[in-house]
C-alpha atoms as a PDB file:
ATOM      1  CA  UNK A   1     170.042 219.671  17.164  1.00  0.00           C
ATOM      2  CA  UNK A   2     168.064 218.835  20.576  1.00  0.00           C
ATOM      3  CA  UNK A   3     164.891 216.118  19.366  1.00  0.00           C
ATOM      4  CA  UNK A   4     162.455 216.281  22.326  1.00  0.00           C
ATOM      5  CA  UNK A   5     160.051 213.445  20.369  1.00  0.00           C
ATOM      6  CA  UNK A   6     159.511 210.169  22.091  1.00  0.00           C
ATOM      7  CA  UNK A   7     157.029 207.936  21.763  1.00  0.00           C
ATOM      8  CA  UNK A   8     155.966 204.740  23.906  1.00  0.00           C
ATOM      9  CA  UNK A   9     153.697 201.636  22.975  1.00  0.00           C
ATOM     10  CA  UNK A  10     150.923 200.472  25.584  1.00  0.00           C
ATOM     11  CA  UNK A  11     147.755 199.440  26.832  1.00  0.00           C
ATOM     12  CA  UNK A  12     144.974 202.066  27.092  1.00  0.00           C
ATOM     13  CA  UNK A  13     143.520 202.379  30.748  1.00  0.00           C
ATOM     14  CA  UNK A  14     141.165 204.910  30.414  1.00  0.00           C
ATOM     15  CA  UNK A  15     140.809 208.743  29.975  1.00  0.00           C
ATOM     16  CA  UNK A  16     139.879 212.010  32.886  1.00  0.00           C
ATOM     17  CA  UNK A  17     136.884 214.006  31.453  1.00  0.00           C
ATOM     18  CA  UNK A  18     137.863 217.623  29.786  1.00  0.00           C
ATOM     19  CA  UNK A  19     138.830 220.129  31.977  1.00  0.00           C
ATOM     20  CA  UNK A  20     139.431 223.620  31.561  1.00  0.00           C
ATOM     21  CA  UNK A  21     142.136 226.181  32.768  1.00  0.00           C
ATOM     22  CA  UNK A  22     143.814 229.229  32.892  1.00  0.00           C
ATOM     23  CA  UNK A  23     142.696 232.687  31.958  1.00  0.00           C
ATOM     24  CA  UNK A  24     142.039 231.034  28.285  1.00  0.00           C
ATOM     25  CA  UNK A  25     139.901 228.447  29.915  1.00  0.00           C
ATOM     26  CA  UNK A  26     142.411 225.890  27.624  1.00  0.00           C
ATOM     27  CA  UNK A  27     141.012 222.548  27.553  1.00  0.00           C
ATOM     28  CA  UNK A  28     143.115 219.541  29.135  1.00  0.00           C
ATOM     29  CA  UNK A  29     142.714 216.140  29.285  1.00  0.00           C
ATOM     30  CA  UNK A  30     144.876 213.458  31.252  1.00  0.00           C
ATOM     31  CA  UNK A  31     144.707 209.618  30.265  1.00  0.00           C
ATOM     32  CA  UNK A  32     146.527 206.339  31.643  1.00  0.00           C
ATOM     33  CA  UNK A  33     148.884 203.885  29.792  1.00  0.00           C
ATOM     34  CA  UNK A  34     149.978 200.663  31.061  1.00  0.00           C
ATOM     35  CA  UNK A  35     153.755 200.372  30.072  1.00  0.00           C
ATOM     36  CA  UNK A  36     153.992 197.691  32.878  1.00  0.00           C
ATOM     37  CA  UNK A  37     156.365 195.229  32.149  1.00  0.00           C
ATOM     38  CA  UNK A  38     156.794 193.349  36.127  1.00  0.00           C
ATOM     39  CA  UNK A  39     153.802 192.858  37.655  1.00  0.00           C
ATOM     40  CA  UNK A  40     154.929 193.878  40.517  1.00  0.00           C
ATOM     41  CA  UNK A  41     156.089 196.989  39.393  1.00  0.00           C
ATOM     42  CA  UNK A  42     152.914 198.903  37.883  1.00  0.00           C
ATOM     43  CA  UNK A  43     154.387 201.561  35.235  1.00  0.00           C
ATOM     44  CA  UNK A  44     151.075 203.533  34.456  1.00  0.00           C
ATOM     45  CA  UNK A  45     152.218 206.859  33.269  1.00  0.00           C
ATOM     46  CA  UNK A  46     149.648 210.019  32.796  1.00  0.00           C
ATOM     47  CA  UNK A  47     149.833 211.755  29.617  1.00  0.00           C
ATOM     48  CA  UNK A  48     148.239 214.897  28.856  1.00  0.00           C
ATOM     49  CA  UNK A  49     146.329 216.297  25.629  1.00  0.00           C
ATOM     50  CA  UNK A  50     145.598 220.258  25.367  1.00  0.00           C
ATOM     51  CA  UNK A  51     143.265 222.425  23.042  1.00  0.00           C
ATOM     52  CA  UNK A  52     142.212 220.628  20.323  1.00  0.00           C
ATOM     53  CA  UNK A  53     143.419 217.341  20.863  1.00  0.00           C
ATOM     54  CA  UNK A  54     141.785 216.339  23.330  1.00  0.00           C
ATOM     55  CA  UNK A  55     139.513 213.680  21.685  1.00  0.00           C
ATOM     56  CA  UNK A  56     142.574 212.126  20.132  1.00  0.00           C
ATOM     57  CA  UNK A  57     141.445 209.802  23.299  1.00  0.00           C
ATOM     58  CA  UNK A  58     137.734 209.801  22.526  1.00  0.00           C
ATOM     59  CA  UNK A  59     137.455 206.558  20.555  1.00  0.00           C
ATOM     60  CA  UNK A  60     139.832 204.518  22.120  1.00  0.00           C
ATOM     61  CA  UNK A  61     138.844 201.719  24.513  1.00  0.00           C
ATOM     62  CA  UNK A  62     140.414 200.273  27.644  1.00  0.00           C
ATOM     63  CA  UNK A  63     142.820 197.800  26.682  1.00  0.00           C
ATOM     64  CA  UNK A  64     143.462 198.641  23.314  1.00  0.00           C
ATOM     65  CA  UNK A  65     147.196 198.725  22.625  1.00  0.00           C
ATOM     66  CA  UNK A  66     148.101 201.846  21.304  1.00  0.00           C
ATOM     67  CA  UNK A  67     151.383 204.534  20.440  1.00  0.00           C
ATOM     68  CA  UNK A  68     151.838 207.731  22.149  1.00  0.00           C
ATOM     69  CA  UNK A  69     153.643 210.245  20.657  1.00  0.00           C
ATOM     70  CA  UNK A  70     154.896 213.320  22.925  1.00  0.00           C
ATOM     71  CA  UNK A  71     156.803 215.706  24.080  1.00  0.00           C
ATOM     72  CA  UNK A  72     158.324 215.597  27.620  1.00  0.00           C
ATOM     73  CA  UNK A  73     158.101 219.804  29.019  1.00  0.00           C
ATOM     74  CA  UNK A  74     159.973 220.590  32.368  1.00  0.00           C
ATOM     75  CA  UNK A  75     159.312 223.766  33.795  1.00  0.00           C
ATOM     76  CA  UNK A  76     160.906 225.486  36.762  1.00  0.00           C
ATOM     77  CA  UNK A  77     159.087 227.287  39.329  1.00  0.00           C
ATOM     78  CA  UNK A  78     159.175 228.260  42.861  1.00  0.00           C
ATOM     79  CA  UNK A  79     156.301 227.683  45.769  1.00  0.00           C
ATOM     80  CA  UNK A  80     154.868 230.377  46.954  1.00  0.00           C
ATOM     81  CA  UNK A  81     153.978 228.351  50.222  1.00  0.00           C
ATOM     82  CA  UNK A  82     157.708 227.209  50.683  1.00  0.00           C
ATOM     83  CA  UNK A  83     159.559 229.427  48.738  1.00  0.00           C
ATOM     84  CA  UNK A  84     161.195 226.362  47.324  1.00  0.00           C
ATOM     85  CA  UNK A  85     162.455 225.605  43.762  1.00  0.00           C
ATOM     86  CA  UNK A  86     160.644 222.746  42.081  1.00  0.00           C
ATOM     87  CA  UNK A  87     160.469 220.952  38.700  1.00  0.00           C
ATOM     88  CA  UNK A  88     156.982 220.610  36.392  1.00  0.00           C
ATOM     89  CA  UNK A  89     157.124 217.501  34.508  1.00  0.00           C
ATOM     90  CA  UNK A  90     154.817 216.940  31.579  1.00  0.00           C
ATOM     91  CA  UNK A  91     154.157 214.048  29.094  1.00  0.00           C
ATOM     92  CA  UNK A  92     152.617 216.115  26.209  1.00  0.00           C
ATOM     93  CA  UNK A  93     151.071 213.756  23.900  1.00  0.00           C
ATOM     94  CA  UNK A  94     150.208 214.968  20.386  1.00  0.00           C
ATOM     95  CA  UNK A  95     149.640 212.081  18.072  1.00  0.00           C
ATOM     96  CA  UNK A  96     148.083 208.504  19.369  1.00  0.00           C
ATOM     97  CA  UNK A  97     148.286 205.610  16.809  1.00  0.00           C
ATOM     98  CA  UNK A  98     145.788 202.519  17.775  1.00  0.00           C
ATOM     99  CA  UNK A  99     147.733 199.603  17.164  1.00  0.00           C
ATOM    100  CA  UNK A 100     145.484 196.437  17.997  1.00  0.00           C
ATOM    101  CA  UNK A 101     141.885 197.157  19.569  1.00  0.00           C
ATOM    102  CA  UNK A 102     140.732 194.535  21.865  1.00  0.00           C
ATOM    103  CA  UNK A 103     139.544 192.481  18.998  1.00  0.00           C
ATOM    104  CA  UNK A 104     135.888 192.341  18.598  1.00  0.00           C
ATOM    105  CA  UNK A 105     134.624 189.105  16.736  1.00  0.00           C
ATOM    106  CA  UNK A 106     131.233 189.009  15.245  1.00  0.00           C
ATOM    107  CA  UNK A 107     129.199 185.791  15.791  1.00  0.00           C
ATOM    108  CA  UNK A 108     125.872 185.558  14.530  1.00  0.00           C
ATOM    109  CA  UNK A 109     123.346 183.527  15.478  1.00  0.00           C
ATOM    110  CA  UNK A 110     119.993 182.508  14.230  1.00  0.00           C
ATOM    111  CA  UNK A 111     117.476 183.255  16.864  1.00  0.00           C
ATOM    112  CA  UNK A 112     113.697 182.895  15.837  1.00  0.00           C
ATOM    113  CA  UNK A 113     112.668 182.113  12.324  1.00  0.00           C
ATOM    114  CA  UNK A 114     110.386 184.726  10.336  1.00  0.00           C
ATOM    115  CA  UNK A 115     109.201 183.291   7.105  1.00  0.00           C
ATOM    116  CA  UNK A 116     111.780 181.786   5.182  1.00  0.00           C
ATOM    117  CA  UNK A 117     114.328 184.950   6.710  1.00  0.00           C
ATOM    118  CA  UNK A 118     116.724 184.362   9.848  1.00  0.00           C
ATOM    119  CA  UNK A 119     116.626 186.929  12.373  1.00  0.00           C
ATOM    120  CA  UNK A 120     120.139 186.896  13.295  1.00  0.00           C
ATOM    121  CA  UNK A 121     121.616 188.605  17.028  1.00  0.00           C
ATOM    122  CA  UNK A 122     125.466 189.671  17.227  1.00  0.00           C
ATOM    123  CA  UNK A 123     127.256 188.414  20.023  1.00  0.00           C
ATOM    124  CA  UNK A 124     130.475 190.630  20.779  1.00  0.00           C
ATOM    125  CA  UNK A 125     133.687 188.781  22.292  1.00  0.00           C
ATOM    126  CA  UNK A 126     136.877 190.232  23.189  1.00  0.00           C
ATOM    127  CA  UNK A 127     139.974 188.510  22.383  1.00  0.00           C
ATOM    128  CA  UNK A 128     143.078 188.833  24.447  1.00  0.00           C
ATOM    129  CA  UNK A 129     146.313 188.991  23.234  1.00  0.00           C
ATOM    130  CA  UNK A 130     149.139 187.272  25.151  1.00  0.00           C
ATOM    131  CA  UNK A 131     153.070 188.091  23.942  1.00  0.00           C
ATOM    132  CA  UNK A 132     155.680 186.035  24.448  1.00  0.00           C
ATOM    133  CA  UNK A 133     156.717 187.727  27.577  1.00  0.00           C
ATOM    134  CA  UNK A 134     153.633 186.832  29.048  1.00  0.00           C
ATOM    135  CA  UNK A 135     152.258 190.248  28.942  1.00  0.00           C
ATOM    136  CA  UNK A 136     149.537 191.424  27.205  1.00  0.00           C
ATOM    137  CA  UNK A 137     151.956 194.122  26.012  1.00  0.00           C
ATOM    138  CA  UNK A 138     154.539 193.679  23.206  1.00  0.00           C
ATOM    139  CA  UNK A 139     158.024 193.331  24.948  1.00  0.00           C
ATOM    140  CA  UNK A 140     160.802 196.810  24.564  1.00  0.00           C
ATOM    141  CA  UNK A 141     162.835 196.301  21.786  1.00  0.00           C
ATOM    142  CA  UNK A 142     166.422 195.439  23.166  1.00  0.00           C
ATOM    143  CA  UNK A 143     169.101 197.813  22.313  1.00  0.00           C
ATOM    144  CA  UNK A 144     172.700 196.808  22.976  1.00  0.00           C
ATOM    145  CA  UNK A 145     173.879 200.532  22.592  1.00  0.00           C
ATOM    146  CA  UNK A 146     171.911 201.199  25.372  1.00  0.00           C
ATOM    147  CA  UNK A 147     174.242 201.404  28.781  1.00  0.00           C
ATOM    148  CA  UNK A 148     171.449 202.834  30.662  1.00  0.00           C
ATOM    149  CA  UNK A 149     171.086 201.076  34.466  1.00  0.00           C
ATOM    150  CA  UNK A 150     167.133 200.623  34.225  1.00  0.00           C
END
């Protein structure tokens, strides 16, 4: 039996607005992952959601580390400028699990005094997470079954 189900854990960059296409007018939305792991090597794959799903992405904010579940599609097809034979590579996501948001800690403090009553303004801060491979990614697990070069 052929699984075409992978998944991949990363920061959230950011999302393209809603588009539509085709006869259908389908709606499609493309959004950004980080999956860097060497600096200087930027690994920022597109993903793609279709019909329905497309506000899977609508909640989530940059830098939030999240879980992409998806389906990689490959379609064949030939130019019509070139006459050529080409591959169509998708990363269909269908499911995104939010893992850690970029922690928002509540702070409040007392501002002006009313009475005997507190009037009390919430500051927002972001806390950053830092893994032990200096990222602000978790590492890959390793697998030693794995014998592929990259």
């Amino acid at each position: 039996m052929i699984s075409n189900t992978l998944s991949v854990t990363g920061k959230f960059l950011g999302a393209k607005p809603v588009r539509y296409v085709g006869d259908n007018n389908l709606a499609v939305r493309e959004f950004y992952v980080d999956l860097t792991e060497n600096a200087q090597y930027p690994n920022t794959p597109e993903f793609q959601l279709s019909g329905n799903q497309v506000t899977h992405v609508d909640k989530i904010q940059k830098g939030d580390l999240i879980e992409v579940f998806f389906r990689l599609d490959g379609r064949k097809f030939v130019s019509r400028e070139t006459q050529k034979e080409g591959v169509a590579t998708n990363l269909r996501a269908y499911k995104i699990d939010v893992y850690k948001r970029q922690s928002i800690v509540q702070q409040s403090e007392p501002q002006q005094q009313q009475g005997n009553q507190h009037v009390n303004e919430t500051q927002q801060v972001a806390e950053v997470t830092n893994y032990s491979n200096g990222s602000s990614t978790p590492p890959l697990p390793s697998n030693p079954d794995d014998d592929l070069p990259f």
